[in-house]
PDB file of N, CA and C in Angstrom:
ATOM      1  N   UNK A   1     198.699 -97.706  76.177  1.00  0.00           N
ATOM      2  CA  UNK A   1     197.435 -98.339  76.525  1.00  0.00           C
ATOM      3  C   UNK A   1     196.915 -97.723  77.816  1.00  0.00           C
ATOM      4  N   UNK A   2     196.217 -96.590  77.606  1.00  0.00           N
ATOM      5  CA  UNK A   2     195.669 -95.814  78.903  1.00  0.00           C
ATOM      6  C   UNK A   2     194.266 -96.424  79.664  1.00  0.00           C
ATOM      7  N   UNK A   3     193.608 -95.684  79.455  1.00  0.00           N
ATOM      8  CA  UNK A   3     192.243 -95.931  79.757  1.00  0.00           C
ATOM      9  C   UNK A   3     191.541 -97.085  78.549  1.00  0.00           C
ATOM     10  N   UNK A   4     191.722 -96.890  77.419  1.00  0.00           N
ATOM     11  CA  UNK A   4     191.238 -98.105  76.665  1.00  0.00           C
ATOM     12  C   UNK A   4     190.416 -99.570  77.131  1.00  0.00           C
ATOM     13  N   UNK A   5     191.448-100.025  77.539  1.00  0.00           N
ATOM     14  CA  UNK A   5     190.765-101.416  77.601  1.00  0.00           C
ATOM     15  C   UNK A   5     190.481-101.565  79.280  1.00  0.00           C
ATOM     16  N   UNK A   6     190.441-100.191  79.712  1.00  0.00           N
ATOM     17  CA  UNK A   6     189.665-100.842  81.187  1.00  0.00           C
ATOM     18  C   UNK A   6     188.625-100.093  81.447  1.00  0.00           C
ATOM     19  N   UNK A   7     188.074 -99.005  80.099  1.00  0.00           N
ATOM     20  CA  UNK A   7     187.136 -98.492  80.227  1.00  0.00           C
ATOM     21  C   UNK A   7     185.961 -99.851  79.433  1.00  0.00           C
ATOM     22  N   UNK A   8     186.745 -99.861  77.923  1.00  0.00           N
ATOM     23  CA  UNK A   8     186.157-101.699  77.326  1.00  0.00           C
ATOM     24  C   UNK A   8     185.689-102.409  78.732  1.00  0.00           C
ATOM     25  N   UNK A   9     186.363-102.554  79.181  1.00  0.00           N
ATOM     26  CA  UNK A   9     185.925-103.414  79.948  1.00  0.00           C
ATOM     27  C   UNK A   9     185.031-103.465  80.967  1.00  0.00           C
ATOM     28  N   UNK A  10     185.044-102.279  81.750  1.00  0.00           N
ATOM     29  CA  UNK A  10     183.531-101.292  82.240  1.00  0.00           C
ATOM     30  C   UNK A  10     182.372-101.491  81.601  1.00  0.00           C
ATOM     31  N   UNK A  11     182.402-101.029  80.411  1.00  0.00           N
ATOM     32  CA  UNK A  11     181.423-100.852  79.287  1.00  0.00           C
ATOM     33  C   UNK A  11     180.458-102.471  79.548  1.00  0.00           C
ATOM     34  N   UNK A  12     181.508-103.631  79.453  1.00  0.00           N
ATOM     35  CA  UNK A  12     180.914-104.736  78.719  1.00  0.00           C
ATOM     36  C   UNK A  12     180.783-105.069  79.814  1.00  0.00           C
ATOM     37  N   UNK A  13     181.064-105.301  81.184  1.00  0.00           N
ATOM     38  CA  UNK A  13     180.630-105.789  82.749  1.00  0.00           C
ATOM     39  C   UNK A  13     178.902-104.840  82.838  1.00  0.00           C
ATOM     40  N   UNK A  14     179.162-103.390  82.315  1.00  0.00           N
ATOM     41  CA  UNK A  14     178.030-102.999  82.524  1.00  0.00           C
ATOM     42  C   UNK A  14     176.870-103.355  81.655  1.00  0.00           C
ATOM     43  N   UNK A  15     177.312-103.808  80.246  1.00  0.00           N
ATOM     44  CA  UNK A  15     175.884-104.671  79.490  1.00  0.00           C
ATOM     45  C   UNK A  15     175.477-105.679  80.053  1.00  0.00           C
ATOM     46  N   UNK A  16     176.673-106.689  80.811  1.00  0.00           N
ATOM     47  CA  UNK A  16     176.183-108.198  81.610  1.00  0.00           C
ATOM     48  C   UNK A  16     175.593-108.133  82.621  1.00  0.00           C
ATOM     49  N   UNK A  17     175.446-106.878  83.384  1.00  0.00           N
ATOM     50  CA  UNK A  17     175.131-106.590  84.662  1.00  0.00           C
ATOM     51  C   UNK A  17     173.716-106.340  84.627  1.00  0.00           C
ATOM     52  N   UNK A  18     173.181-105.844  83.520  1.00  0.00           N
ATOM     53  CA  UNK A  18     171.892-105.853  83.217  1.00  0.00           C
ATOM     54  C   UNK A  18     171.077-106.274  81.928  1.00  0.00           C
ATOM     55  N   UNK A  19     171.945-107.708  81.869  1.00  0.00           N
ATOM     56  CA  UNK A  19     171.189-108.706  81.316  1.00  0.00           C
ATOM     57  C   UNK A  19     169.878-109.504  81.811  1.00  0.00           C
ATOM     58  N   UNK A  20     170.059-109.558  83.303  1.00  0.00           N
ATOM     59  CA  UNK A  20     168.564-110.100  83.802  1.00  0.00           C
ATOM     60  C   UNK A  20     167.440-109.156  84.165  1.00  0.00           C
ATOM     61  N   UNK A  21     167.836-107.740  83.845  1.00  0.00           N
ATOM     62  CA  UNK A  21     166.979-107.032  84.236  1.00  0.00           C
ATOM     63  C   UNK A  21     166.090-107.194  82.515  1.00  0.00           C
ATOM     64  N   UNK A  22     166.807-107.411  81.576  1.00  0.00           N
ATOM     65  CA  UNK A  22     166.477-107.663  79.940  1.00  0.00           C
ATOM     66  C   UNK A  22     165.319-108.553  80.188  1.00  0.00           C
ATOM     67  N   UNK A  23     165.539-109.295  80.612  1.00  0.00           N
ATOM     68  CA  UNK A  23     165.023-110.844  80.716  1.00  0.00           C
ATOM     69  C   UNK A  23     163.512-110.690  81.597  1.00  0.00           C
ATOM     70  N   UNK A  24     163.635-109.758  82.308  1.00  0.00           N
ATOM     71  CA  UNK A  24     162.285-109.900  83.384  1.00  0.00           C
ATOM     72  C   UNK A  24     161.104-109.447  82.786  1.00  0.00           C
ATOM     73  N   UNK A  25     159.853-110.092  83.270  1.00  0.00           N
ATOM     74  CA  UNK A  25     158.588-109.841  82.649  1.00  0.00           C
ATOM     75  C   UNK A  25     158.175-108.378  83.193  1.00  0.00           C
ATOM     76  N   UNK A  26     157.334-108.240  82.824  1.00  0.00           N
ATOM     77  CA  UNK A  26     156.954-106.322  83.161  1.00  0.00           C
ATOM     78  C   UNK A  26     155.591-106.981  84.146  1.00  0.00           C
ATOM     79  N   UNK A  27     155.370-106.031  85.669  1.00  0.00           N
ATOM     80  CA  UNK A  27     154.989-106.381  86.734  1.00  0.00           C
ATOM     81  C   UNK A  27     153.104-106.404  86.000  1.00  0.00           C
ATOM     82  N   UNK A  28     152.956-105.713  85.240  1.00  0.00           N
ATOM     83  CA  UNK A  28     151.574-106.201  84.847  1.00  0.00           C
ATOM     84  C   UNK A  28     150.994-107.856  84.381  1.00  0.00           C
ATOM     85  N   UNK A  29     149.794-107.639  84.562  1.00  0.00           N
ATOM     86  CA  UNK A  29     149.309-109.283  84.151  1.00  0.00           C
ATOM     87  C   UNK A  29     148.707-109.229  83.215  1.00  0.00           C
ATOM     88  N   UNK A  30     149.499-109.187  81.916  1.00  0.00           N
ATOM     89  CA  UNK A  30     148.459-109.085  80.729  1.00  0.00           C
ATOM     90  C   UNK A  30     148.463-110.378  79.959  1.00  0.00           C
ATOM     91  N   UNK A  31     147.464-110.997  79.298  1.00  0.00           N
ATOM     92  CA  UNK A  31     147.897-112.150  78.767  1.00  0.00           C
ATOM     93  C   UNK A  31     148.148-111.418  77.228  1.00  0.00           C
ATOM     94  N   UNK A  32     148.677-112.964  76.231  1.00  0.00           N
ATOM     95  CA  UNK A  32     148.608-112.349  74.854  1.00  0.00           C
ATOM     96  C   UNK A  32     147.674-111.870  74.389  1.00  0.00           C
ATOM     97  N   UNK A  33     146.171-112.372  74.466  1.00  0.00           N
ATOM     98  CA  UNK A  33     145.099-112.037  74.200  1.00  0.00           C
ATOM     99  C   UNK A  33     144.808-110.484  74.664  1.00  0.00           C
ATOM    100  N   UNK A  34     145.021-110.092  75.530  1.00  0.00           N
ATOM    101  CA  UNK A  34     144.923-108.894  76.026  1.00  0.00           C
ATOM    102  C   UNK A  34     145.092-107.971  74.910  1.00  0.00           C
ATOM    103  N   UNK A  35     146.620-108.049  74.479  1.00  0.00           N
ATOM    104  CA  UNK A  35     147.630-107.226  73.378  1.00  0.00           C
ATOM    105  C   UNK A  35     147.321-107.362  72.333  1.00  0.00           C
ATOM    106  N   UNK A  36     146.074-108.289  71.706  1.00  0.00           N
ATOM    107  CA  UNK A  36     145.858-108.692  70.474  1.00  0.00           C
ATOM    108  C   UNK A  36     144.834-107.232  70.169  1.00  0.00           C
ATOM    109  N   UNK A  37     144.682-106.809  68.975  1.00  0.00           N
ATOM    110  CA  UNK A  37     143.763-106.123  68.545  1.00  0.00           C
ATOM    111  C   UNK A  37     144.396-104.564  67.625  1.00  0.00           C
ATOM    112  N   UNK A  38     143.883-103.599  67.614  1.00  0.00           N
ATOM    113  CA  UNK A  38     143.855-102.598  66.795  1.00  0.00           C
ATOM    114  C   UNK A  38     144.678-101.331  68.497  1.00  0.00           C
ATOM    115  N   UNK A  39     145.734-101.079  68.066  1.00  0.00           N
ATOM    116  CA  UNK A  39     146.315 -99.664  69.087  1.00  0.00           C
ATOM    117  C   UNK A  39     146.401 -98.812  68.140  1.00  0.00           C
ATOM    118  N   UNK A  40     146.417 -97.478  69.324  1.00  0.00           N
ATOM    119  CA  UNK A  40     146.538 -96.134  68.318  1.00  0.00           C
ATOM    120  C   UNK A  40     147.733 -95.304  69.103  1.00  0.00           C
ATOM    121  N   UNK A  41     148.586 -94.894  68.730  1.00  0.00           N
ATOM    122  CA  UNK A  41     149.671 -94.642  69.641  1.00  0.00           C
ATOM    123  C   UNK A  41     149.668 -92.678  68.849  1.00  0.00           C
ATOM    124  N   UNK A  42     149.406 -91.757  70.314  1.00  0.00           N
ATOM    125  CA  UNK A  42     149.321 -90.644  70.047  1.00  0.00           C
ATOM    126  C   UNK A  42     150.982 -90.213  70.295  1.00  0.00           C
ATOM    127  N   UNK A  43     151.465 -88.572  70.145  1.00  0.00           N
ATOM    128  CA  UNK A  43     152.302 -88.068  70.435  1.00  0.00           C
ATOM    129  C   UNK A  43     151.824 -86.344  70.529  1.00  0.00           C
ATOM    130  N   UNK A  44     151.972 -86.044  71.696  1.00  0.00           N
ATOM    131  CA  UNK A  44     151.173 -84.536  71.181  1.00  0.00           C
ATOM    132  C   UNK A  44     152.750 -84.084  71.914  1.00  0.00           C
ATOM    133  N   UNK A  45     152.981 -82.738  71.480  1.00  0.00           N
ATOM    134  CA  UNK A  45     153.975 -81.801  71.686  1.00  0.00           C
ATOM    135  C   UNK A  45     153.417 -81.638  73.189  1.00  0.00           C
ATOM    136  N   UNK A  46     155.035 -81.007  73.779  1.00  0.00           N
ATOM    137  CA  UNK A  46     154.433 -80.207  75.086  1.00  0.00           C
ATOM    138  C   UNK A  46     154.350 -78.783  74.608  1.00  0.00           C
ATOM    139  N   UNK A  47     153.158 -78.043  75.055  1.00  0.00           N
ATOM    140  CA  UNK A  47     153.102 -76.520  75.212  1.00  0.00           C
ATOM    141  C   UNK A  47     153.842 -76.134  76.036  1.00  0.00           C
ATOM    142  N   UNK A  48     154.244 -74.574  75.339  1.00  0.00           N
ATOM    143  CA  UNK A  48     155.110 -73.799  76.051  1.00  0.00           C
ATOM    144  C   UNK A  48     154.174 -72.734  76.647  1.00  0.00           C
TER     145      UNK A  48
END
């Protein structure tokens, strides 16, 4: 039993550790109404 279960255990301290960052609202003030409607979501390549 080497590294195993104290890397496990790293792992899962580090999902709990940023559980409230999950949780926080995003610093904009948008209401729902805002978000309601028709989006168009582009993707263009980068040029080389």
């Amino acid at each position: 039993m080497g590294a195993g279960p104290s890397l496990l255990l790293a792992a899962l301290l580090l999902l709990l550790s940023g559980d409230g960052a999950v949780r926080c609202d995003t610093p904009a003030n948008c209401t729902y109404l805002d978000l309601l409607g028709t989006w168009v979501f582009q993707d263009h390549k980068k040029k080389k």
